[in-house]
Protein backbone atom coordinates (compact mmCIF):
# COMPACT_ATOMS: atom_id res chain seq x y z
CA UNK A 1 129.62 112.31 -0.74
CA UNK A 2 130.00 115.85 0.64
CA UNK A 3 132.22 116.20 3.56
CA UNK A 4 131.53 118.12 6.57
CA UNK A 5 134.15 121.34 6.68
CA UNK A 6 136.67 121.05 9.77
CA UNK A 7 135.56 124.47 11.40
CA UNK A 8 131.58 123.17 10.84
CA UNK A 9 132.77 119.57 12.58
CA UNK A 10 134.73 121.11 15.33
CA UNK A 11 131.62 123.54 16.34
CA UNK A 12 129.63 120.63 16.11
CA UNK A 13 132.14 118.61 18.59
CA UNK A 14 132.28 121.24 21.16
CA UNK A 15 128.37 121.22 21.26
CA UNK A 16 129.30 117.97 23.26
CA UNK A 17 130.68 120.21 26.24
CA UNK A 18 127.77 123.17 25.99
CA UNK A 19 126.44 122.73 30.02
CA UNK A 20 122.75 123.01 31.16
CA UNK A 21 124.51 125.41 34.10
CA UNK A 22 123.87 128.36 31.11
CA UNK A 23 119.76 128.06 31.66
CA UNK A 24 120.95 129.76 34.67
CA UNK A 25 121.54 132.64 32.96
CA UNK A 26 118.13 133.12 31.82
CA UNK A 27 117.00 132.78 35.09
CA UNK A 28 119.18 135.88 36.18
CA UNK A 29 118.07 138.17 33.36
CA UNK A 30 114.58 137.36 33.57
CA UNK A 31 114.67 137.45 37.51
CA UNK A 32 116.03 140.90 36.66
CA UNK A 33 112.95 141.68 34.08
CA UNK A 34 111.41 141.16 37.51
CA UNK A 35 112.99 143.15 39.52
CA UNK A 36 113.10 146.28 37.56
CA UNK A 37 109.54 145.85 37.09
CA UNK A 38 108.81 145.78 40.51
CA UNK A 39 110.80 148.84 40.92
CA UNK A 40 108.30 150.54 38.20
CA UNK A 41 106.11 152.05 40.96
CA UNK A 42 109.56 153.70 42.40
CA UNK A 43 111.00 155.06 38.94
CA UNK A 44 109.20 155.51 36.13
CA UNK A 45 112.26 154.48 34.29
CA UNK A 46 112.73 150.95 35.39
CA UNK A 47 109.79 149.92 33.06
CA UNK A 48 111.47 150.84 30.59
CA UNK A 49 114.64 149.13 31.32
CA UNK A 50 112.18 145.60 32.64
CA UNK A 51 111.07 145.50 29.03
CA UNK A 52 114.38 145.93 27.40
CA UNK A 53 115.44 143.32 29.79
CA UNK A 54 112.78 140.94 29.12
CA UNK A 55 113.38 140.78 25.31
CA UNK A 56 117.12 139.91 26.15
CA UNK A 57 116.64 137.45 27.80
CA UNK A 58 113.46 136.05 25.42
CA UNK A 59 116.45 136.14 22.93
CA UNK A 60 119.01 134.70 24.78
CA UNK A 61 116.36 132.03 25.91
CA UNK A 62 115.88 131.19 21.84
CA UNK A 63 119.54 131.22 21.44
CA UNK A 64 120.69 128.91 24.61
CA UNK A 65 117.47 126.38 24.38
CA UNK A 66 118.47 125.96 20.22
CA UNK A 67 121.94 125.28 21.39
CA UNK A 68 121.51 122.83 23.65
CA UNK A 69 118.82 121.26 21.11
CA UNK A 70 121.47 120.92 19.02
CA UNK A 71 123.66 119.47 21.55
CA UNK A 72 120.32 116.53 22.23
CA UNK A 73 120.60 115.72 18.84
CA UNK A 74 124.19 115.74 18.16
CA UNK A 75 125.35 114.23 21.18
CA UNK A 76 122.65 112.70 22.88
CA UNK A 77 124.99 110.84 25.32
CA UNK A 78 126.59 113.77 26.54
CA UNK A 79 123.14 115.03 27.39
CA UNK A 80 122.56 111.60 29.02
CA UNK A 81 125.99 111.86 31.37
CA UNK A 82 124.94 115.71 32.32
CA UNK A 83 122.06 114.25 33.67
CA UNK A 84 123.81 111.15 35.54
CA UNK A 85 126.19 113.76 36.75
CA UNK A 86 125.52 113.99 40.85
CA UNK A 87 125.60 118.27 40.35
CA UNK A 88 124.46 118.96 37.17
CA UNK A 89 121.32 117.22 37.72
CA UNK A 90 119.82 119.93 39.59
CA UNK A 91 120.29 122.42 36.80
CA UNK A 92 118.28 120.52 34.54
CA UNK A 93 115.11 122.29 36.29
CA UNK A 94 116.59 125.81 35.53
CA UNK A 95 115.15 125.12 32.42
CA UNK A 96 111.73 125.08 33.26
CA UNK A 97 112.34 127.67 35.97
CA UNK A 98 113.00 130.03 33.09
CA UNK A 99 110.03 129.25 31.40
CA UNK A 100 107.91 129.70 34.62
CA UNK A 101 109.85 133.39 35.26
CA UNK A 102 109.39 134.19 31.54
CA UNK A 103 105.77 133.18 31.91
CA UNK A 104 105.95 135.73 34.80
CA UNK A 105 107.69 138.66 33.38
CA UNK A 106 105.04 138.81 29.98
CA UNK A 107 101.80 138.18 32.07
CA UNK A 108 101.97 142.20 32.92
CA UNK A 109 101.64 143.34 29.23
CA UNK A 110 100.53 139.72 27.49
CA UNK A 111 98.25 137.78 29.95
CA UNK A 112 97.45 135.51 26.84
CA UNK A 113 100.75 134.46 25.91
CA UNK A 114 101.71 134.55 29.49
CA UNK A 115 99.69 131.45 29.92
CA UNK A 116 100.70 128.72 27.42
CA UNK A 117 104.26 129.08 28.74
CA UNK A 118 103.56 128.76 32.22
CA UNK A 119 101.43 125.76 31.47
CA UNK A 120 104.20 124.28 29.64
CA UNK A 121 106.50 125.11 32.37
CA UNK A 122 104.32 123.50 35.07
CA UNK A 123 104.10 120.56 33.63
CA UNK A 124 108.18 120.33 32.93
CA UNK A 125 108.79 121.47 36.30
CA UNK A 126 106.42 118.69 37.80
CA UNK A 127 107.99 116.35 36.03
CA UNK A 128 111.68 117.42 36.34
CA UNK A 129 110.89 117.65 40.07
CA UNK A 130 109.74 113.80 40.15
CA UNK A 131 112.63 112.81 38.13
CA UNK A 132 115.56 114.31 40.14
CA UNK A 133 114.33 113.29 43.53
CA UNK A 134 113.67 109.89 42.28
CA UNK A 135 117.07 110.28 41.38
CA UNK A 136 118.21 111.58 44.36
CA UNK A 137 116.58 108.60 46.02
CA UNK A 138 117.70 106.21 43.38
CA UNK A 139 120.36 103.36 43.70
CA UNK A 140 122.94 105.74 42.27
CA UNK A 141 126.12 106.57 44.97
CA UNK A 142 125.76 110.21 45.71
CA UNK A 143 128.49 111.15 48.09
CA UNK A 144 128.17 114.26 50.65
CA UNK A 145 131.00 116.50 48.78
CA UNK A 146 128.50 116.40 45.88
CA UNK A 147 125.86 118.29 47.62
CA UNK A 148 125.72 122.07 47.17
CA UNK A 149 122.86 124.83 47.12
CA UNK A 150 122.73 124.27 43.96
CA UNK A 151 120.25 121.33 45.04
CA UNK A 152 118.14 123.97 46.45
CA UNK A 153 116.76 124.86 42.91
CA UNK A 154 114.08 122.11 41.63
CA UNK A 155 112.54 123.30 45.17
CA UNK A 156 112.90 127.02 43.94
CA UNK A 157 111.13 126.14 40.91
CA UNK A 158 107.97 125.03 42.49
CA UNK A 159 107.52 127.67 44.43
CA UNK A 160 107.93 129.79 41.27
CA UNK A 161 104.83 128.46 40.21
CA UNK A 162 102.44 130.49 42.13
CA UNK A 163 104.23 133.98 41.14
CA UNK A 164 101.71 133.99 37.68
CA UNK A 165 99.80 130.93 38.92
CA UNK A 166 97.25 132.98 41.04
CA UNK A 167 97.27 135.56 38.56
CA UNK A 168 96.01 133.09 35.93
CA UNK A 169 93.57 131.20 37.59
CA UNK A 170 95.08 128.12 38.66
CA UNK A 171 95.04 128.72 42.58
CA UNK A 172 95.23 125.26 43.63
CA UNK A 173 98.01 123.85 41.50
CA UNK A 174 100.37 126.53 43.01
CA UNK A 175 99.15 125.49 46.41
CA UNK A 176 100.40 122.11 44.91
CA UNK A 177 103.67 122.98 43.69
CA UNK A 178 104.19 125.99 46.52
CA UNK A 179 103.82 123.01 49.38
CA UNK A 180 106.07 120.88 47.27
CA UNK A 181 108.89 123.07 47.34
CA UNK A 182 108.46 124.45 50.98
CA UNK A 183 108.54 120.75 52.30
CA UNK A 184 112.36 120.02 50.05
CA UNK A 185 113.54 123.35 50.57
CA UNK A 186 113.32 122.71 54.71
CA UNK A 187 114.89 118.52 53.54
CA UNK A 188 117.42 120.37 51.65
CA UNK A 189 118.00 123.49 53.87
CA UNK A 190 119.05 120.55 57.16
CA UNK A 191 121.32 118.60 54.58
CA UNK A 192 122.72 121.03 52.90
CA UNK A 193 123.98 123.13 56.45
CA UNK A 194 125.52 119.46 57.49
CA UNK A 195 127.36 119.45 54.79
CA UNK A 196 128.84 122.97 54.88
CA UNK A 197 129.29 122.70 58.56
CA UNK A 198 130.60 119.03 58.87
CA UNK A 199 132.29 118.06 55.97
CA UNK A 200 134.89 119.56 53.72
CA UNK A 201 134.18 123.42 51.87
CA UNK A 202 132.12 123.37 48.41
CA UNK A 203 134.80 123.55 45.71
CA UNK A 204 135.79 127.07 44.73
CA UNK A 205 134.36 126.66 41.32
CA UNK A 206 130.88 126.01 42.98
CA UNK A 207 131.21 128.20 46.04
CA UNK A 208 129.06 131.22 44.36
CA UNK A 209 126.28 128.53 44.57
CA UNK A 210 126.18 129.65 48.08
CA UNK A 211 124.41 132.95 47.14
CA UNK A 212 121.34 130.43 46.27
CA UNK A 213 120.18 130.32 49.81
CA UNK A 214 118.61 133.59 49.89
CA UNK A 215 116.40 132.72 47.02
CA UNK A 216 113.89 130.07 48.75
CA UNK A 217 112.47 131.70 51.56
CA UNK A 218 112.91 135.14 49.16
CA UNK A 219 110.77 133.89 46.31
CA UNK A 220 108.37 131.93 48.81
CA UNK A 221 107.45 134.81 50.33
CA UNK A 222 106.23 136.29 47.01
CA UNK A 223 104.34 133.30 46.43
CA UNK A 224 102.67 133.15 49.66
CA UNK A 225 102.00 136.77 49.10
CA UNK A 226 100.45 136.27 46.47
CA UNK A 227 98.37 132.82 47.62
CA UNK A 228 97.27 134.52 50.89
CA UNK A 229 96.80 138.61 49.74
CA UNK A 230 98.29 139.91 52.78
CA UNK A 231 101.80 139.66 55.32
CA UNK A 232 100.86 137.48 58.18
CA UNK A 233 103.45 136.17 60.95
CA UNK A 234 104.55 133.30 58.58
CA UNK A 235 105.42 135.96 55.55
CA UNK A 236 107.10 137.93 58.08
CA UNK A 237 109.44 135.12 58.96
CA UNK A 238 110.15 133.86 55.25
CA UNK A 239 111.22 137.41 54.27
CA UNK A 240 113.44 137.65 57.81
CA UNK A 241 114.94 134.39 56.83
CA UNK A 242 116.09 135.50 53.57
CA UNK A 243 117.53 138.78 54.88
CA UNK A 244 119.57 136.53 57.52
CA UNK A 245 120.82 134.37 54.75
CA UNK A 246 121.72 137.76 52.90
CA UNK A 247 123.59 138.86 55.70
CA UNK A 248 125.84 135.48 55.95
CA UNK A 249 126.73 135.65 52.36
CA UNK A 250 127.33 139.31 52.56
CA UNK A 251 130.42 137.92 55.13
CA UNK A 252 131.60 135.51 52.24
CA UNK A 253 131.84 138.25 49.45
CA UNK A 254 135.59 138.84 49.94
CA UNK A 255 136.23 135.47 49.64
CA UNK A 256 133.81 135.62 46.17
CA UNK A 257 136.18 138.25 45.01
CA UNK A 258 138.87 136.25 45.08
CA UNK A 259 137.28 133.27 42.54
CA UNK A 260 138.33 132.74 39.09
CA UNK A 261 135.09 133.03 36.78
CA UNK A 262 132.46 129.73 36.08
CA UNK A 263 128.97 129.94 35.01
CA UNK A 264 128.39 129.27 38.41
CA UNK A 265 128.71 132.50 39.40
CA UNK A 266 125.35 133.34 37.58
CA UNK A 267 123.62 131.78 40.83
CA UNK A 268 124.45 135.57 42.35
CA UNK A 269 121.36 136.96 40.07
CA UNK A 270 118.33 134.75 40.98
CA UNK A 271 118.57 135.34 44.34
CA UNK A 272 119.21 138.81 44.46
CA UNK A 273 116.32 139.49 42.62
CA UNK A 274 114.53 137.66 44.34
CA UNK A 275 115.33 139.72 47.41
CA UNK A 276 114.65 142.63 45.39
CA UNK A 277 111.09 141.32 44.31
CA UNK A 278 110.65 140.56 48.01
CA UNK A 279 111.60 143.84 49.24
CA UNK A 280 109.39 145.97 47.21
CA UNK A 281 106.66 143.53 47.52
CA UNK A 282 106.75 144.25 51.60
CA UNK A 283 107.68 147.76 51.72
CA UNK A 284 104.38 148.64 49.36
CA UNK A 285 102.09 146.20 51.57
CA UNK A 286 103.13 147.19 54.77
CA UNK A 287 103.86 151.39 53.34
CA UNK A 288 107.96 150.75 55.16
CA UNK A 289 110.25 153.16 53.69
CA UNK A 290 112.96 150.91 55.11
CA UNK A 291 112.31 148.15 52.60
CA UNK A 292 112.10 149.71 49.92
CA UNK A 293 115.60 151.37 50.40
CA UNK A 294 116.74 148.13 51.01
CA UNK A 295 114.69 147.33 47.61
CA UNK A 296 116.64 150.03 45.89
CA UNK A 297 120.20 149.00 47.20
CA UNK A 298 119.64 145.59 46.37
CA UNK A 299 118.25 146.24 42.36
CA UNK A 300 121.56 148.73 41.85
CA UNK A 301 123.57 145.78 43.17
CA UNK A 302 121.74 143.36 41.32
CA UNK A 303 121.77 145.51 38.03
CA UNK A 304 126.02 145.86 38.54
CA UNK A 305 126.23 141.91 39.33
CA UNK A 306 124.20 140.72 36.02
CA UNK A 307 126.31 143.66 34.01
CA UNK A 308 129.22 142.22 35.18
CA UNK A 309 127.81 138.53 34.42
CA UNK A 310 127.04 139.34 30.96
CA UNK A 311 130.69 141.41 30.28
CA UNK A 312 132.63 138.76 31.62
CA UNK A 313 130.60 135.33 29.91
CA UNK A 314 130.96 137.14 26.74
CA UNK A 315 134.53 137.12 27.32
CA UNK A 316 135.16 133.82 28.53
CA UNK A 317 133.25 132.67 25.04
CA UNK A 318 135.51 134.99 23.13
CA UNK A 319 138.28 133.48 25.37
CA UNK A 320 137.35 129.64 24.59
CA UNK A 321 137.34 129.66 28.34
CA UNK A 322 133.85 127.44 28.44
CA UNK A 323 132.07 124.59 26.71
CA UNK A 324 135.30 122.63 26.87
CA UNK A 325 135.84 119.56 28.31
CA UNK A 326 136.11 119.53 32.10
């Protein structure tokens, strides 16, 4: 009987301790596909970077979902625990998220294979939405230190859904899903400030989660945008609330600075793309040179951030600084 090698068994082990928290990186690089493409009308030249970024992250999508397929059928218990896990359960949606912003980022050159992903995606998302707020809801013992922003995203993800939804066709199913994740966003949004106010700080590995709070009212404002055609008082106050929640975690950036590296600090990209989506989105429908600056400043600091992201990941994985046991 052939043996396994050592070096083959040990790679195979460590798949045990490969976390869901690295869909999150997809969402950053194709958030930033996103961005840049919204800055196309701007500079000529961010097209060309969008598409470069896209088929990074379409690669690194391949590579990360393979992975963690591997890691289902290897070590399907460790899967299993992830998802009992009272924080890592709300990452488990950044995996349809991704497929819902990758569905996004191809319908500008390949409406056709734009839809079958976001159709796929949809229907994950639905059902990963159901299955972590029954959770949420469930007999388990969640305690208030375990909630985070990071909560906030299977209510990002359905309001994702409208983003290509509209585009495609399917007008009322992102009224569905948009509606879904405005009413949990505004649950979440009054939970998760009693927490940060009343109880003790998030944990400095999970403290960059903070930066998720701009991404809600950020990406819902696209969405609605894109649902209603036009800014009306309530898209005025979605994109005013995500510039105030900017502003508050532009106060905590020293004290981000100061954090060793997690794949938690990924949660920086989403949002600030989102902003950047968000900001170009009103400054061409409402013809305000002030938002598209802000646009501009936010994409350069977005571009840095996800630079950074991928420099220093690559190093922690050359480091055997992740996928170890916690």
């Amino acid at each position: 009987m052939t043996q396994t090698p050592p070096d083959t068994e040990q790679a195979f082990s460590r798949l045990a301790h490969f976390p869901v928290t690295f869909f999150a990186v997809l969402m950053g690089l194709f958030g930033l596909a996103l961005a840049l493409h919204a800055a196309a009308d701007s500079f000529a030249i961010a097209e060309i970077a969008a598409r470069a970024v896209l088929w990074l992250g379409l690669g690194c999508f391949a590579v990360i979902s393979a992975v963690y397929l591997g890691k289902l059928i290897r070590h399907p218990a460790a899967v299993s625990a992830e998802w009992h896990h009272p924080v890592r359960l709300a990452f488990f949606p950044t995996i349809t998220i991704s497929l819902l912003l990758m569905a996004t980022a191809i319908h500008g050159y390949r409406p056709d294979l734009a839809l079958p992903i976001w159709l796929v995606g949809v229907a994950g998302q639905g059902v990963l939405t159901v299955a972590v707020i029954s959770g949420w809801i469930s007999h388990r013992a969640f305690e208030v230190g375990h909630l985070t922003p990071a909560w906030f995203i299977p209510a990002v993800g359905n309001v994702i859904v409208p983003l290509a939804g509209v585009s495609l066709g399917w007008v009322e199913i992102s009224w569905l899903f948009f509606s879904a994740g405005m009413i949990f966003w505004l649950i979440l949004l009054v939970l998760v400030f009693n927490r940060l106010i009343f109880h003790a700080p998030i944990p400095a590995r999970l403290f960059p989660t903070l930066v998720i709070l701009i991404a809600p009212p950020a990406v819902a404002f696209v969405s609605y945008m894109r649902l209603v055609g036009g800014v009306d008082a309530f898209a005025h106050m979605l994109l005013s609330g995500a510039y105030v929640f900017a502003i508050l975690v532009l106060v905590q950036v020293p004290k981000l600075m100061r954090l060793p590296f997690a794949l938690s600090w990924w949660a920086l990209s989403f949002p600030l793309a989102a902003l950047t989506v968000a900001s170009f989105v009103y400054g061409r429908a409402q013809d305000s040179s002030a938002h598209l600056v802000i646009g501009v400043l936010v994409l350069v600091t977005l571009s840095l951030v996800v630079l950074g992201l991928l420099w220093r990941t690559g190093l922690a994985i050359m480091r055997d600084e992740i996928c170890r046991p916690e």
